[in-house]
Protein backbone atom coordinates (compact mmCIF):
# COMPACT_ATOMS: atom_id res chain seq x y z
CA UNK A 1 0.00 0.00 0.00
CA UNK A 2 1.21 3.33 -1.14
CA UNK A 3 -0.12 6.65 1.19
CA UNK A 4 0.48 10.24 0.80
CA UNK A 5 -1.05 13.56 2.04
CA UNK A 6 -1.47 17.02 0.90
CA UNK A 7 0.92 19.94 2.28
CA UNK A 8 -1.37 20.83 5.16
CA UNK A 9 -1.79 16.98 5.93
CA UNK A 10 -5.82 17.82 5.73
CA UNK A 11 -6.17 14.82 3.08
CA UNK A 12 -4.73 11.78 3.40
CA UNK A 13 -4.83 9.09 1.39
CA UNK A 14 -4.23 5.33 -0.21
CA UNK A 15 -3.69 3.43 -3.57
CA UNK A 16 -4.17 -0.23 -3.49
CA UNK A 17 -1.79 -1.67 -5.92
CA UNK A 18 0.97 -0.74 -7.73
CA UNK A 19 1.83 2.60 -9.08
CA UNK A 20 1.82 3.07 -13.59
CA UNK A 21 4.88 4.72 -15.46
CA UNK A 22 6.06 8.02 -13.96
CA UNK A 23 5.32 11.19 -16.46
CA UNK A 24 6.53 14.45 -16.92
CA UNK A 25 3.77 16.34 -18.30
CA UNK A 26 5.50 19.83 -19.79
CA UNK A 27 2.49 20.99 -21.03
CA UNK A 28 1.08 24.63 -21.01
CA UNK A 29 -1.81 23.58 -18.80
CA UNK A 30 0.30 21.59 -16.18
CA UNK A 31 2.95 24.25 -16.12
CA UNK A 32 0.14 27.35 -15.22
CA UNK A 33 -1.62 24.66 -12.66
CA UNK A 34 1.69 23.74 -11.13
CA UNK A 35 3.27 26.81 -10.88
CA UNK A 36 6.71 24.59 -12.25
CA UNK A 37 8.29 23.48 -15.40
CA UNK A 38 6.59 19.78 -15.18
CA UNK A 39 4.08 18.25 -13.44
CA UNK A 40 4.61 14.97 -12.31
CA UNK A 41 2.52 12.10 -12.24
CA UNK A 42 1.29 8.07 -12.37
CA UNK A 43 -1.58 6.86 -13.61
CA UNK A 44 -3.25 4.17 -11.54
CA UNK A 45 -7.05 3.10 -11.52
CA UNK A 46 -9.37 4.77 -9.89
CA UNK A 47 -10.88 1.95 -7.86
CA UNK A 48 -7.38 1.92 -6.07
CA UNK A 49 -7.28 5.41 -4.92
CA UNK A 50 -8.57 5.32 -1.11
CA UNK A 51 -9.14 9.19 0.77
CA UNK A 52 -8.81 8.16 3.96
CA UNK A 53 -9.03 11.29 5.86
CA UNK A 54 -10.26 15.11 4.20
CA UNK A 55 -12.44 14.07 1.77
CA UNK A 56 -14.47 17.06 2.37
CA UNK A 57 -11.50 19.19 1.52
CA UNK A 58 -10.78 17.56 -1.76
CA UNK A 59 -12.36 20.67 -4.47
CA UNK A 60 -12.20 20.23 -8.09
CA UNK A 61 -10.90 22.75 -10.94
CA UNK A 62 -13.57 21.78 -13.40
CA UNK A 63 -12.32 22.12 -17.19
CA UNK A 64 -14.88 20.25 -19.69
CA UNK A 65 -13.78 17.60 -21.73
CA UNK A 66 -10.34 18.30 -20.85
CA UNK A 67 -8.38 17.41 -17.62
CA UNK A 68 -10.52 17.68 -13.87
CA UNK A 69 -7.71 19.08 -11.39
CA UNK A 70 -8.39 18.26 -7.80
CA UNK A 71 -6.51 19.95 -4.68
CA UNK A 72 -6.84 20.45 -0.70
CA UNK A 73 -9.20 23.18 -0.23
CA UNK A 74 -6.91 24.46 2.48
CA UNK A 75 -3.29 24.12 1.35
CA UNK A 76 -3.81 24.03 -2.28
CA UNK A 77 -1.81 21.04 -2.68
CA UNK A 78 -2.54 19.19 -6.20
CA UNK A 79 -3.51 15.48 -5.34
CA UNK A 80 -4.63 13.92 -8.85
CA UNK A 81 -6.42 14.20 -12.19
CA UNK A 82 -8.70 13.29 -13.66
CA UNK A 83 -9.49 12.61 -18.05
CA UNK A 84 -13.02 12.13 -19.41
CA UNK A 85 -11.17 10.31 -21.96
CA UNK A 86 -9.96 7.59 -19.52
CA UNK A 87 -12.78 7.47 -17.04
CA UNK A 88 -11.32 4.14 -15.08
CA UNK A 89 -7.92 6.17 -14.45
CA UNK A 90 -6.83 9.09 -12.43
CA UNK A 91 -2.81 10.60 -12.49
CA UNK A 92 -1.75 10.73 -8.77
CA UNK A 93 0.67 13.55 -8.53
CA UNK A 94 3.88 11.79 -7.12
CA UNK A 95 4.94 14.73 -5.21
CA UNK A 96 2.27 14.47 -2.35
CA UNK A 97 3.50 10.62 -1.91
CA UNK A 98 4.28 10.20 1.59
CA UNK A 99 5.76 6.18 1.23
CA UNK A 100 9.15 6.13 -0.63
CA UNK A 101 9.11 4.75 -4.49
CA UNK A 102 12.18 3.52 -5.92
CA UNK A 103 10.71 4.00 -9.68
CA UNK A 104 11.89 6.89 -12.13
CA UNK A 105 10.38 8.47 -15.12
CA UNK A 106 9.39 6.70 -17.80
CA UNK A 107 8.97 9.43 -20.38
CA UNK A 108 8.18 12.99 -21.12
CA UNK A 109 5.03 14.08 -22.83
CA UNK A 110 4.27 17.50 -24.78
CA UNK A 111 8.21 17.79 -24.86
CA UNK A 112 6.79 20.41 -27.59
CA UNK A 113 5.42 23.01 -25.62
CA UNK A 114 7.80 22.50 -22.82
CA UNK A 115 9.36 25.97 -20.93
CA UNK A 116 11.89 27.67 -22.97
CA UNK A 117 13.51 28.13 -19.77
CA UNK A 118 14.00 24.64 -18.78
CA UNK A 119 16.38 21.98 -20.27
CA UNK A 120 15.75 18.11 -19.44
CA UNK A 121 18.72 16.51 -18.48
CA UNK A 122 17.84 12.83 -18.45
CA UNK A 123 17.22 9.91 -20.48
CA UNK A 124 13.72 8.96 -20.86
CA UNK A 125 11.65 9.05 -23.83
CA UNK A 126 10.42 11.99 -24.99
CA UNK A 127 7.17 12.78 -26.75
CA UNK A 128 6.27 15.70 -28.64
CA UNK A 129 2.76 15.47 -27.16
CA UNK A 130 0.74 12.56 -25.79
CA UNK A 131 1.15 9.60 -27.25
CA UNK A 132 -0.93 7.45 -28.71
CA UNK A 133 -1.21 3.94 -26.92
């Protein structure tokens, strides 16, 4: 079992089962929501995500047929997304993982639009913009 909390340690939470490929999203939208270069996440299914404490402080950034953002009301910590494309899945941002992961990034997705700013230094894949499965 894998737990982690927001900044404020309002929500706490679980996932049941084992964490998907680590991401670096570089997107424009990730970027603004982050406040960062990257955002950083894993995809696991949503049946395995557990709030265990806070769940009344877990709000949602609504944005239609796009990407649902959800955060801690009070700290404003990012927890996970959510597609309407993939409705079984959700993208656990990694860094509100309390329990230590020994897994790296996989890849890095809209490599294209990334900051002009930043330069990525390692060795994963790289992807123009989401790739197809």
């Amino acid at each position: 079992m894998i737990k982690g909390s927001c900044l404020c340690g309002g929500v706490q939470y679980q996932i049941h089962g084992a964490l998907g490929p680590i991401i670096y999203c570089h997107c424009k939208r990730c970027r603004k929501s982050s406040g960062s270069a990257f955002v950083t996440s894993t995809e696991i299914h949503r049946a395995n995500f557990e709030a265990t404490q806070g769940q009344e402080l877990i709000k949602k950034y609504e944005n239609p047929g796009a990407v649902d953002r959800f955060f801690c009301a009070h700290c404003g910590s990012q927890l996970y997304s959510e597609r309407t494309a993939t409705p079984l899945t959700m993208r656990v941002r990694l860094g509100t993982l309390d329990t230590e992961i020994t897994e790296r990034v996989s890849s890095h997705i809209f490599v294209g639009s990334k900051a002009e700013w930043h330069e990525i230094q390692d060795e994963a894949i790289q992807y123009q913009e989401r790739p197809t499965p």
